[in-house]
PDB file of N, CA and C in Angstrom:
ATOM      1  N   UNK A   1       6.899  -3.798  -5.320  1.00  0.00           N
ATOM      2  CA  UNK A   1       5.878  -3.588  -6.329  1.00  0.00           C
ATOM      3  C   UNK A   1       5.290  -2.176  -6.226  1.00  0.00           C
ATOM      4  N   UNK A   2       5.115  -1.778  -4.844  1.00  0.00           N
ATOM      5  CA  UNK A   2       4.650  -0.949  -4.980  1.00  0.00           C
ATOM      6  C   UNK A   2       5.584   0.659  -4.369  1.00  0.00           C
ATOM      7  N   UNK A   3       6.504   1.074  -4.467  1.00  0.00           N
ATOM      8  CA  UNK A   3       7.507   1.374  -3.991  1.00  0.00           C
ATOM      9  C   UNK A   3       7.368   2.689  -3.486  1.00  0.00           C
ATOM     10  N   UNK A   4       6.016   3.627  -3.899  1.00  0.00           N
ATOM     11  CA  UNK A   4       5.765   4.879  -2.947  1.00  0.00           C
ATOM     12  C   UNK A   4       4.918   4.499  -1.700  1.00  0.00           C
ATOM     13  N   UNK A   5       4.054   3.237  -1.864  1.00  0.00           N
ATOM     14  CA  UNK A   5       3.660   2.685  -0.783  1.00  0.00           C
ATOM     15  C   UNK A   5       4.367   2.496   0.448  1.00  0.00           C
ATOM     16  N   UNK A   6       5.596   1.831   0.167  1.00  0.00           N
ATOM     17  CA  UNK A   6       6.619   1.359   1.131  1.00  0.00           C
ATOM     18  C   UNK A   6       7.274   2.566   1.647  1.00  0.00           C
ATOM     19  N   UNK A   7       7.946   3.542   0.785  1.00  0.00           N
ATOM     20  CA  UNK A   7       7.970   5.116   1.362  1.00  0.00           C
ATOM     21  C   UNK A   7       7.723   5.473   1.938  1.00  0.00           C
ATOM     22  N   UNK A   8       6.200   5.853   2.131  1.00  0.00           N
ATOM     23  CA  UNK A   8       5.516   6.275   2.938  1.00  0.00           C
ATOM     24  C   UNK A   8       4.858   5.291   4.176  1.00  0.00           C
ATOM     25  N   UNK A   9       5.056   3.935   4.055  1.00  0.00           N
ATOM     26  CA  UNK A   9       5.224   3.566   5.589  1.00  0.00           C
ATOM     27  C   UNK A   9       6.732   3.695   6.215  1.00  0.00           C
ATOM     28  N   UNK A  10       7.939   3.874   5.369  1.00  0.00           N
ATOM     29  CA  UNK A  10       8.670   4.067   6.325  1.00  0.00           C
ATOM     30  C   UNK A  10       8.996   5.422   6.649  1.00  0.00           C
ATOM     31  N   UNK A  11       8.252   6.600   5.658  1.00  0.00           N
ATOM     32  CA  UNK A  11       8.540   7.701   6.565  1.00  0.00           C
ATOM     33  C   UNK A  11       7.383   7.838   8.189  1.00  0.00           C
ATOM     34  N   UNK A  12       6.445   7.654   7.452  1.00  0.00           N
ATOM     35  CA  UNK A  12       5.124   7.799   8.871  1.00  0.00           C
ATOM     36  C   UNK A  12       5.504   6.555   9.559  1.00  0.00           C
ATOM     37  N   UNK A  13       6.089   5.856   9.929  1.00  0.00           N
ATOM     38  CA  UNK A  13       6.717   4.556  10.556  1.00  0.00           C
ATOM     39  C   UNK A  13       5.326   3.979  10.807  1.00  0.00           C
ATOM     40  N   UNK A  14       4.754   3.515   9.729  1.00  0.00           N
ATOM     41  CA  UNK A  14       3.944   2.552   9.887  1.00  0.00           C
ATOM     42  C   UNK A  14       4.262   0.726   9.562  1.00  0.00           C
ATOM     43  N   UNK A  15       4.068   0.309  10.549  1.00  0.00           N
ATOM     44  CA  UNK A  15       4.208  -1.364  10.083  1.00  0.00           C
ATOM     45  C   UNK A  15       3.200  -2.067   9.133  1.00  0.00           C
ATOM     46  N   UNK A  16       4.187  -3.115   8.565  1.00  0.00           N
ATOM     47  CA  UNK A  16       3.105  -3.908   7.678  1.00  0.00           C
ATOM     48  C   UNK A  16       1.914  -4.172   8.723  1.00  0.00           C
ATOM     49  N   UNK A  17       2.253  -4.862   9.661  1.00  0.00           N
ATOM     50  CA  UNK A  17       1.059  -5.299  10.998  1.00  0.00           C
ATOM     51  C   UNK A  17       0.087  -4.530  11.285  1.00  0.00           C
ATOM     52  N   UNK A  18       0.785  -3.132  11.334  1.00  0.00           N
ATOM     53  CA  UNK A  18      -0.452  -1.965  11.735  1.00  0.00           C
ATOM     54  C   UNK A  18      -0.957  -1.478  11.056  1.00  0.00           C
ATOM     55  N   UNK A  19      -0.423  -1.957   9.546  1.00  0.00           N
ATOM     56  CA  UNK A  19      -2.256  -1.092   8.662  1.00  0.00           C
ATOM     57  C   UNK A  19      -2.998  -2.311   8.337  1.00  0.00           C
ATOM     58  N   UNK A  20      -2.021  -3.980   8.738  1.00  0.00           N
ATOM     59  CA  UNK A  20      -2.645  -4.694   8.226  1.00  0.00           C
ATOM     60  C   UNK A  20      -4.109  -5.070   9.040  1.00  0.00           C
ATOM     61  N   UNK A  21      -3.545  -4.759  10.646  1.00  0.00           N
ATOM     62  CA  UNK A  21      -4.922  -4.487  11.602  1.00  0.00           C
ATOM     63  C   UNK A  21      -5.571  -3.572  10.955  1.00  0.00           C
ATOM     64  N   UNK A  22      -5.137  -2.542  10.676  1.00  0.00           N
ATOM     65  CA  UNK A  22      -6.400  -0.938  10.281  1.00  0.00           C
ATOM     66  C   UNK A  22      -7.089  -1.775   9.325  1.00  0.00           C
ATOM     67  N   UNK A  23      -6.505  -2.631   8.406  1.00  0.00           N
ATOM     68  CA  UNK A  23      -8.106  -3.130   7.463  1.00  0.00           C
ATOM     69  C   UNK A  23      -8.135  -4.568   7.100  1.00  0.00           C
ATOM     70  N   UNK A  24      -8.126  -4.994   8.721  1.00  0.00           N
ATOM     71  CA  UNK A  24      -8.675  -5.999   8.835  1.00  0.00           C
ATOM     72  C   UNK A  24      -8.139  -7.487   7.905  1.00  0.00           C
ATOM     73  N   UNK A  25      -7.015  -7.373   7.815  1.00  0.00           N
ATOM     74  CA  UNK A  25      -6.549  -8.772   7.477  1.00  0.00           C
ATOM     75  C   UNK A  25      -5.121  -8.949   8.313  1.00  0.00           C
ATOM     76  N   UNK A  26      -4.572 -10.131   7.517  1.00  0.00           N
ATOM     77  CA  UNK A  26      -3.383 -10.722   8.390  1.00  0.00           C
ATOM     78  C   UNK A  26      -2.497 -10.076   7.620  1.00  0.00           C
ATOM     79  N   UNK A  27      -1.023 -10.143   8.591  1.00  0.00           N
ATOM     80  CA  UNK A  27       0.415  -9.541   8.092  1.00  0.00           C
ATOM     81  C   UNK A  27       0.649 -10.072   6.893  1.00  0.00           C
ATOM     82  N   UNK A  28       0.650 -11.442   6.801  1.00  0.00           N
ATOM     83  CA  UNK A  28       0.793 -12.039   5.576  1.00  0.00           C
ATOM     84  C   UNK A  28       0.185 -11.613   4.348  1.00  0.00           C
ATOM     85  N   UNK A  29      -0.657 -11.697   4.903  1.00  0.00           N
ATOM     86  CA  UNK A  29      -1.910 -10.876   3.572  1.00  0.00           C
ATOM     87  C   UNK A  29      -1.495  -9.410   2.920  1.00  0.00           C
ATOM     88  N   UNK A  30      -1.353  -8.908   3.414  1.00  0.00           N
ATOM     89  CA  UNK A  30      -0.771  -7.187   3.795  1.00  0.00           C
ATOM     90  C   UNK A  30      -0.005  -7.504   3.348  1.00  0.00           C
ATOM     91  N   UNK A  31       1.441  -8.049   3.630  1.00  0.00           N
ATOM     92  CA  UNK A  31       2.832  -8.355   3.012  1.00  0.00           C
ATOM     93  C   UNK A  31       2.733  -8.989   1.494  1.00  0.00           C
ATOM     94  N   UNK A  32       1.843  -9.540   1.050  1.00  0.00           N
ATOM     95  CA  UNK A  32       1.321 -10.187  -0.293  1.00  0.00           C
ATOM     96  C   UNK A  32       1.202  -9.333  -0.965  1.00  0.00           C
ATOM     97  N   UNK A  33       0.358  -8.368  -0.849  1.00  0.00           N
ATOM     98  CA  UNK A  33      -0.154  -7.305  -1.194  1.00  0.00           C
ATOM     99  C   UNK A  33       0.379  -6.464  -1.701  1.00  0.00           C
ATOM    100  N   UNK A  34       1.128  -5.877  -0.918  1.00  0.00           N
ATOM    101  CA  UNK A  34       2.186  -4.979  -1.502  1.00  0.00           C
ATOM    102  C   UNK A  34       3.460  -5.002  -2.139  1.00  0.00           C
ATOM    103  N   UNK A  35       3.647  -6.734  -2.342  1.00  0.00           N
ATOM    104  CA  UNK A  35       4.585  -7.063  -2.738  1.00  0.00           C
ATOM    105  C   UNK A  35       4.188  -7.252  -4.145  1.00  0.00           C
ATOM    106  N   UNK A  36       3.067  -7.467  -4.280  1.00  0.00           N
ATOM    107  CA  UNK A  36       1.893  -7.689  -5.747  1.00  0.00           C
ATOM    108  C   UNK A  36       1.895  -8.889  -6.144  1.00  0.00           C
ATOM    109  N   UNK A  37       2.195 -10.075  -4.812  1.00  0.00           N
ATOM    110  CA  UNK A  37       1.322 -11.131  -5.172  1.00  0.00           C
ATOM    111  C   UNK A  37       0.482 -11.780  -5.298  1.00  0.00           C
ATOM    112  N   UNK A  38      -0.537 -10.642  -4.108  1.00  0.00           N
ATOM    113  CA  UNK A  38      -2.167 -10.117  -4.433  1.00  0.00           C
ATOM    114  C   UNK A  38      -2.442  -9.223  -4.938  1.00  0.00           C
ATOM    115  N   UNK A  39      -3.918  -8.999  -5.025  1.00  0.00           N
ATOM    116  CA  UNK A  39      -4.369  -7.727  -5.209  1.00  0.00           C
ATOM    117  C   UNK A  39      -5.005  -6.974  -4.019  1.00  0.00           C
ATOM    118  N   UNK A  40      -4.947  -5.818  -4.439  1.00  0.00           N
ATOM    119  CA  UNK A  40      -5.839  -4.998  -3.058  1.00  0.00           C
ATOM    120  C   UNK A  40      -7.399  -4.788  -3.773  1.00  0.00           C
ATOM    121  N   UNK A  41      -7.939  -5.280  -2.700  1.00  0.00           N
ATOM    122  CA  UNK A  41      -9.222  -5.075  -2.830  1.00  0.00           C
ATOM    123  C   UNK A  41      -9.622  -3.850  -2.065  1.00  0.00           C
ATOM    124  N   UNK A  42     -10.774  -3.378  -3.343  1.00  0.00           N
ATOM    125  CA  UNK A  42     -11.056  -1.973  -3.036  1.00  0.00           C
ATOM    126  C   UNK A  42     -10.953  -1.210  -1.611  1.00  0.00           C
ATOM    127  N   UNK A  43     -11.948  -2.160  -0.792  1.00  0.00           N
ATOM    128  CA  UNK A  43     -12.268  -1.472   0.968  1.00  0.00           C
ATOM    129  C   UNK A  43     -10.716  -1.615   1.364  1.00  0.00           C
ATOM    130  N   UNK A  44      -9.522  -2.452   0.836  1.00  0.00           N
ATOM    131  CA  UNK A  44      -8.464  -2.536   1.504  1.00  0.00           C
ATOM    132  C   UNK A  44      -7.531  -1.346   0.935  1.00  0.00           C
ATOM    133  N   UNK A  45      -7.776  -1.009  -0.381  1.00  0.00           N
ATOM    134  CA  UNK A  45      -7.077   0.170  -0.813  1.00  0.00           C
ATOM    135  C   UNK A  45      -7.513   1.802  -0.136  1.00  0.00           C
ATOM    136  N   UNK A  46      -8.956   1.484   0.197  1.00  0.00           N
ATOM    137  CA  UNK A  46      -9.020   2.943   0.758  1.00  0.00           C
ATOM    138  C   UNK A  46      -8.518   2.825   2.298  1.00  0.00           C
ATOM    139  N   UNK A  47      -9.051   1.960   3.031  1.00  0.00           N
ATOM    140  CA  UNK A  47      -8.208   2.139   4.486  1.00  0.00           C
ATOM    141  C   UNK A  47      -6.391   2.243   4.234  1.00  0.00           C
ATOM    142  N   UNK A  48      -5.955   1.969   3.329  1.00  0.00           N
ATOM    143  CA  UNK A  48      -4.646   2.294   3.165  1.00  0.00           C
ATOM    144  C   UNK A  48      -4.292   3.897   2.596  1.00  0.00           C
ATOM    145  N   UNK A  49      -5.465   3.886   1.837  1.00  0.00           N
ATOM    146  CA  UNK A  49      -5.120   5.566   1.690  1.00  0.00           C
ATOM    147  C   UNK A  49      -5.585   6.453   2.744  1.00  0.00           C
ATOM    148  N   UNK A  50      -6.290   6.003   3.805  1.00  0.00           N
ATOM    149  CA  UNK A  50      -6.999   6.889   5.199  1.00  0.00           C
ATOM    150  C   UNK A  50      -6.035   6.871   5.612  1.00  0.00           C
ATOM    151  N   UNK A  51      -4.833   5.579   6.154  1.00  0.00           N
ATOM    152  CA  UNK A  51      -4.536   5.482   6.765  1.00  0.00           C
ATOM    153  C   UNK A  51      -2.877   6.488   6.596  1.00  0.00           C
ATOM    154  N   UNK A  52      -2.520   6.683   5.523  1.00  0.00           N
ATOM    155  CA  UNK A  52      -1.137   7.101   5.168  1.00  0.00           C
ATOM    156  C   UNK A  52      -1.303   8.458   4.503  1.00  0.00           C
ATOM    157  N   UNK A  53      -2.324   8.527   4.728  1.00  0.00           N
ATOM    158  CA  UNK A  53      -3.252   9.859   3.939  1.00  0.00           C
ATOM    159  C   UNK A  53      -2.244  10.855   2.331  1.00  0.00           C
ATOM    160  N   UNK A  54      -2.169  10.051   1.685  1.00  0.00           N
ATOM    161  CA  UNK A  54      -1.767   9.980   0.454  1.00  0.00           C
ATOM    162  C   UNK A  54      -3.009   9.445  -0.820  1.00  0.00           C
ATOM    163  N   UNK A  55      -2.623  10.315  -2.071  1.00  0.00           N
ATOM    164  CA  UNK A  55      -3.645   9.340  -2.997  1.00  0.00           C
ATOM    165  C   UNK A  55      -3.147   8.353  -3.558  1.00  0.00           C
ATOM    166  N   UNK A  56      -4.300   7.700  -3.942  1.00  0.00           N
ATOM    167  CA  UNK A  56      -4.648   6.473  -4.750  1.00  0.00           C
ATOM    168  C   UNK A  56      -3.633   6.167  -5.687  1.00  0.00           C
ATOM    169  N   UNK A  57      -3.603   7.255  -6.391  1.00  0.00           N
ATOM    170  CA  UNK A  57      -2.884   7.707  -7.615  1.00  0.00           C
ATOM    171  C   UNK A  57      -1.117   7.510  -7.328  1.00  0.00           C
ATOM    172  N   UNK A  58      -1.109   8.048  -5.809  1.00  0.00           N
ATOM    173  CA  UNK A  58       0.365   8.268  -5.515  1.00  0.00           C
ATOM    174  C   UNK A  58       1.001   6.409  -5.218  1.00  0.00           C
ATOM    175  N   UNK A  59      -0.104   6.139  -4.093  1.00  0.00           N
ATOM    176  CA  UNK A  59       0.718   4.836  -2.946  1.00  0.00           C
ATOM    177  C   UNK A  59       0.343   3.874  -4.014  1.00  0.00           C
ATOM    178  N   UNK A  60      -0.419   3.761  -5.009  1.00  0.00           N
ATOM    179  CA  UNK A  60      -0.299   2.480  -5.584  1.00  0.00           C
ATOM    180  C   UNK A  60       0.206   2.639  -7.029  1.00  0.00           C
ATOM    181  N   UNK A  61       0.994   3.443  -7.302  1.00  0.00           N
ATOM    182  CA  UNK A  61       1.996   3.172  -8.823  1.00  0.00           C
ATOM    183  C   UNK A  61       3.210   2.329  -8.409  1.00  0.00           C
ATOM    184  N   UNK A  62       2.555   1.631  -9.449  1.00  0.00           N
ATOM    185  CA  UNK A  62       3.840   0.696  -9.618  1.00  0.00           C
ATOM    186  C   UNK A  62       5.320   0.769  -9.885  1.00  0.00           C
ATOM    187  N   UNK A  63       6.064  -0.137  -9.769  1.00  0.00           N
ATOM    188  CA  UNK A  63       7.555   0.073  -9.712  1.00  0.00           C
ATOM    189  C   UNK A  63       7.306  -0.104 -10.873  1.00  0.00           C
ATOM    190  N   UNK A  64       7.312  -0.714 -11.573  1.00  0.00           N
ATOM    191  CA  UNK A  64       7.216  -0.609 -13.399  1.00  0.00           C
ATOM    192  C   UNK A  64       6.917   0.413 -14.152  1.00  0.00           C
ATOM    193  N   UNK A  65       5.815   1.003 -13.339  1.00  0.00           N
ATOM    194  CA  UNK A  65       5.040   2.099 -14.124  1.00  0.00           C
ATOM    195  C   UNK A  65       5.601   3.960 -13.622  1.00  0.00           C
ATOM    196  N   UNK A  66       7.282   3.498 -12.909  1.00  0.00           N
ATOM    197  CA  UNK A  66       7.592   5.177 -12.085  1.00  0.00           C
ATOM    198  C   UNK A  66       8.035   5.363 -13.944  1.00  0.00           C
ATOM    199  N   UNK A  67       7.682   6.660 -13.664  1.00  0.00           N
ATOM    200  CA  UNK A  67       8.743   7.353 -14.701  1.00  0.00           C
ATOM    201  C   UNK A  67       8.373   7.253 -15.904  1.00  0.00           C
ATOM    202  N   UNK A  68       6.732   6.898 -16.545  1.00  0.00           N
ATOM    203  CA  UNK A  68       5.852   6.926 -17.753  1.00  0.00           C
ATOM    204  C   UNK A  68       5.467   7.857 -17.496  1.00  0.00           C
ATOM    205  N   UNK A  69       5.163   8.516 -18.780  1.00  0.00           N
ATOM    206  CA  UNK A  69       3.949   9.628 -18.815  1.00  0.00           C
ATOM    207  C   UNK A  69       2.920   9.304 -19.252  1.00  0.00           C
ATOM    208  N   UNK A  70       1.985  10.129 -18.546  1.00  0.00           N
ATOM    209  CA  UNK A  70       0.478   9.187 -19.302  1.00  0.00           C
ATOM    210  C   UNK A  70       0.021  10.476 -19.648  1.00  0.00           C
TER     211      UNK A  70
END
């Protein structure tokens, strides 16, 4: 779902587990998430952007939405 997200944990070799500790929920949860069968809630979207230090704009476009112009 979210496919620059995933990018960029596997270039900075971050695990689902270890950002899912950085903000405070479970792997599962985290793995939901980015798969977009949740949503990210706000405080969980910015510790993900602290954490991979990328924007907002970048780690959460969607796989649907690569390659529109807005």
């Amino acid at each position: 779902m979210y496919p620059n997200l995933e990018l960029e944990m596997f270039k900075q070799k971050v695990s689902t587990k270890q950002l899912a500790d950085a903000c405070g929920i479970s792997e599962s949860a985290m793995r939901n998430k980015i798969k977009g069968r949740s949503d990210f809630k706000m405080s969980e979207a910015r510790c993900v952007v602290n954490m991979l230090h990328e924007t907002t704009e970048y780690l959460f476009a969607r796989a649907d939405e690569q390659g529109k112009a807005g």
